[in-house]
Protein backbone atom coordinates (compact mmCIF):
# COMPACT_ATOMS: atom_id res chain seq x y z
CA UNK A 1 8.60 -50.68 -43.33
CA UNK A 2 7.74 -49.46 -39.85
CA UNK A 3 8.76 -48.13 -36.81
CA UNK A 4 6.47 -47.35 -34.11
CA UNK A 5 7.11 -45.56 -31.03
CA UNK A 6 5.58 -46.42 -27.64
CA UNK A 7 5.54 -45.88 -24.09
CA UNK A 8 5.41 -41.84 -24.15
CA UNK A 9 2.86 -40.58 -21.58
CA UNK A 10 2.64 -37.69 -18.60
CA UNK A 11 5.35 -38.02 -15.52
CA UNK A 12 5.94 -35.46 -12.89
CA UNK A 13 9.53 -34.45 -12.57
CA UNK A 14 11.50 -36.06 -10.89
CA UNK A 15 10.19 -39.63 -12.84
CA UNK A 16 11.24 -42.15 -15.54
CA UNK A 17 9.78 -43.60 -18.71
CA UNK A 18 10.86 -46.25 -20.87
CA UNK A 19 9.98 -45.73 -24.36
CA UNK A 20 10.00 -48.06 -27.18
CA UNK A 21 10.32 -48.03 -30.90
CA UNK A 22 9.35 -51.46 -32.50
CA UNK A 23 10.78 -52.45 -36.16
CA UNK A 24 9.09 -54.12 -39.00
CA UNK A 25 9.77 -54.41 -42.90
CA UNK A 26 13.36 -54.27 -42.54
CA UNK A 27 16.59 -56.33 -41.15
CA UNK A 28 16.66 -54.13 -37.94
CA UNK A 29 19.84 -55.84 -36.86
CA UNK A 30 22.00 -54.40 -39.85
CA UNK A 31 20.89 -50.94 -39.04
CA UNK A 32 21.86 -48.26 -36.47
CA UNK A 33 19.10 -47.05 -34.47
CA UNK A 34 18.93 -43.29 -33.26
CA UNK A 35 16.34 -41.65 -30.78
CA UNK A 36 15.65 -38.48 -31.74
CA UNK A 37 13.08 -35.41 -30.01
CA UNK A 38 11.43 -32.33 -30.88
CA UNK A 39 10.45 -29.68 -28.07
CA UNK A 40 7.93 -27.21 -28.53
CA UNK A 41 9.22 -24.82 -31.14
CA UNK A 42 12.43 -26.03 -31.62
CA UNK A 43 14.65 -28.09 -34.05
CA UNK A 44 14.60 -32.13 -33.67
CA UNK A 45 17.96 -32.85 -32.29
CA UNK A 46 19.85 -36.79 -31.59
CA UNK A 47 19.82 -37.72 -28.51
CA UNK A 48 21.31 -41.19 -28.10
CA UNK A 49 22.77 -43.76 -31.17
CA UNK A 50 23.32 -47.36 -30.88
CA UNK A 51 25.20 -49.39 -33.74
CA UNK A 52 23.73 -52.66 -35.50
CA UNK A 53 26.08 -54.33 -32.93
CA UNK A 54 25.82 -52.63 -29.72
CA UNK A 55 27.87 -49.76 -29.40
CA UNK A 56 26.43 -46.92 -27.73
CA UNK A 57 27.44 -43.16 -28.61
CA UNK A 58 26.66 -40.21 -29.13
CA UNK A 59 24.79 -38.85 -25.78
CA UNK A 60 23.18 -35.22 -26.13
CA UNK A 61 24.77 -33.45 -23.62
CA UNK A 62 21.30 -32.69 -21.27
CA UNK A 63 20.90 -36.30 -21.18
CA UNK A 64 24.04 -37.93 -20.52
CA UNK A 65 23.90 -39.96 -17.20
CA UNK A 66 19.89 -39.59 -16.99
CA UNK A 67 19.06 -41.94 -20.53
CA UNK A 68 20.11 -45.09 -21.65
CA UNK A 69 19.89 -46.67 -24.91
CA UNK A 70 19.78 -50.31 -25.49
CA UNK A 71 18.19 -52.71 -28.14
CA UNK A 72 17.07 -56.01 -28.87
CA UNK A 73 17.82 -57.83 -32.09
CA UNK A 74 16.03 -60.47 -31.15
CA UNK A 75 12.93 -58.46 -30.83
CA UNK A 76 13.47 -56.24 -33.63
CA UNK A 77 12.95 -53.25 -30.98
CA UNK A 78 15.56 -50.03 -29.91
CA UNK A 79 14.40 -48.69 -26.43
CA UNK A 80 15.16 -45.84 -24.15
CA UNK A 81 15.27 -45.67 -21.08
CA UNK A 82 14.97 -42.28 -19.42
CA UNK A 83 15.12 -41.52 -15.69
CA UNK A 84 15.34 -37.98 -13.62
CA UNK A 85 12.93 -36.41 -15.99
CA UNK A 86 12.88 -32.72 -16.13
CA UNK A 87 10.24 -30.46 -17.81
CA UNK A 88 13.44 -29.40 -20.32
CA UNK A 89 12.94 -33.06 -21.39
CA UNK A 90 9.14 -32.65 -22.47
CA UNK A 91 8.93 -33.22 -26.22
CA UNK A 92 8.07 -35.71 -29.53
CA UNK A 93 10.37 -38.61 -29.61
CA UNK A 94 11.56 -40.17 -32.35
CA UNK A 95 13.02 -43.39 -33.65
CA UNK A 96 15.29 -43.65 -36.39
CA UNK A 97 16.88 -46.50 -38.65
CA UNK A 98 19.84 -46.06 -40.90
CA UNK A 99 21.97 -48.01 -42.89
CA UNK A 100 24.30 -46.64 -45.47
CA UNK A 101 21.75 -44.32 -47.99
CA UNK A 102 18.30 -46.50 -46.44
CA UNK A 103 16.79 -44.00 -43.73
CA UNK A 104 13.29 -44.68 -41.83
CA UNK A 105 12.03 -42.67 -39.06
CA UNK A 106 8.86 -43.51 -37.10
CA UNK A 107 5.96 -41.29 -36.46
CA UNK A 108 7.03 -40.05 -32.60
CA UNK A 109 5.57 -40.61 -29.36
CA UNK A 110 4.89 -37.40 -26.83
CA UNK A 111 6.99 -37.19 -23.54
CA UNK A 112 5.55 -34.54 -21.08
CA UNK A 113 7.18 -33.59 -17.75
CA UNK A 114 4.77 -31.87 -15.63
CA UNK A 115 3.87 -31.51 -11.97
């Protein structure tokens, strides 16, 4: 089982990223997918979920009208789509797969938002 993160790099505020998390190992489509992120000396918090069929909830507050989460069953891959970046968004980001007691998380991909 895998899930590996890409698409994290440096952007000056202001910019966008698209990150992606790309599933192996397991039936992607029967799970929900989560992005999660970790600042600097803080707690990893959710951020976005999407269900195994599309429904989208569960917004963290800071990012609500700024990131958008979407997937593609076809592809096996959840992405994110994050736009207005502000340093407050620099941080680890992580993917996460979940169905019923079966958990997987990948190993996180670094966003930084600096001028």
């Amino acid at each position: 089982v895998q899930l590996v993160e890409s698409g994290g790099a440096l952007v000056q505020p202001g910019g966008s990223l698209r990150l992606s998390c790309a599933a192996s190992g397991f039936n992607f489509s029967n799970y929900d997918m989560r992005w999660y992120r970790q600042a600097p000396g803080k707690e990893r918090v959710r951020i976005a979920t999407i269900t195994n069929t599309g429904f989208i909830y569960n917004y963290e507050d800071s990012v609500t009208g700024r990131f958008t989460i979407s997937r593609d069953n076809a592809k096996n891959t959840e992405y994110l789509q994050m736009n207005s970046l502000t340093p407050e968004d620099t941080a680890v980001y992580y993917c996460h797969a979940r169905r019923d007691q079966s958990v997987y998380w990948g190993q996180g991909t670094q966003v930084t938002v600096s001028s």
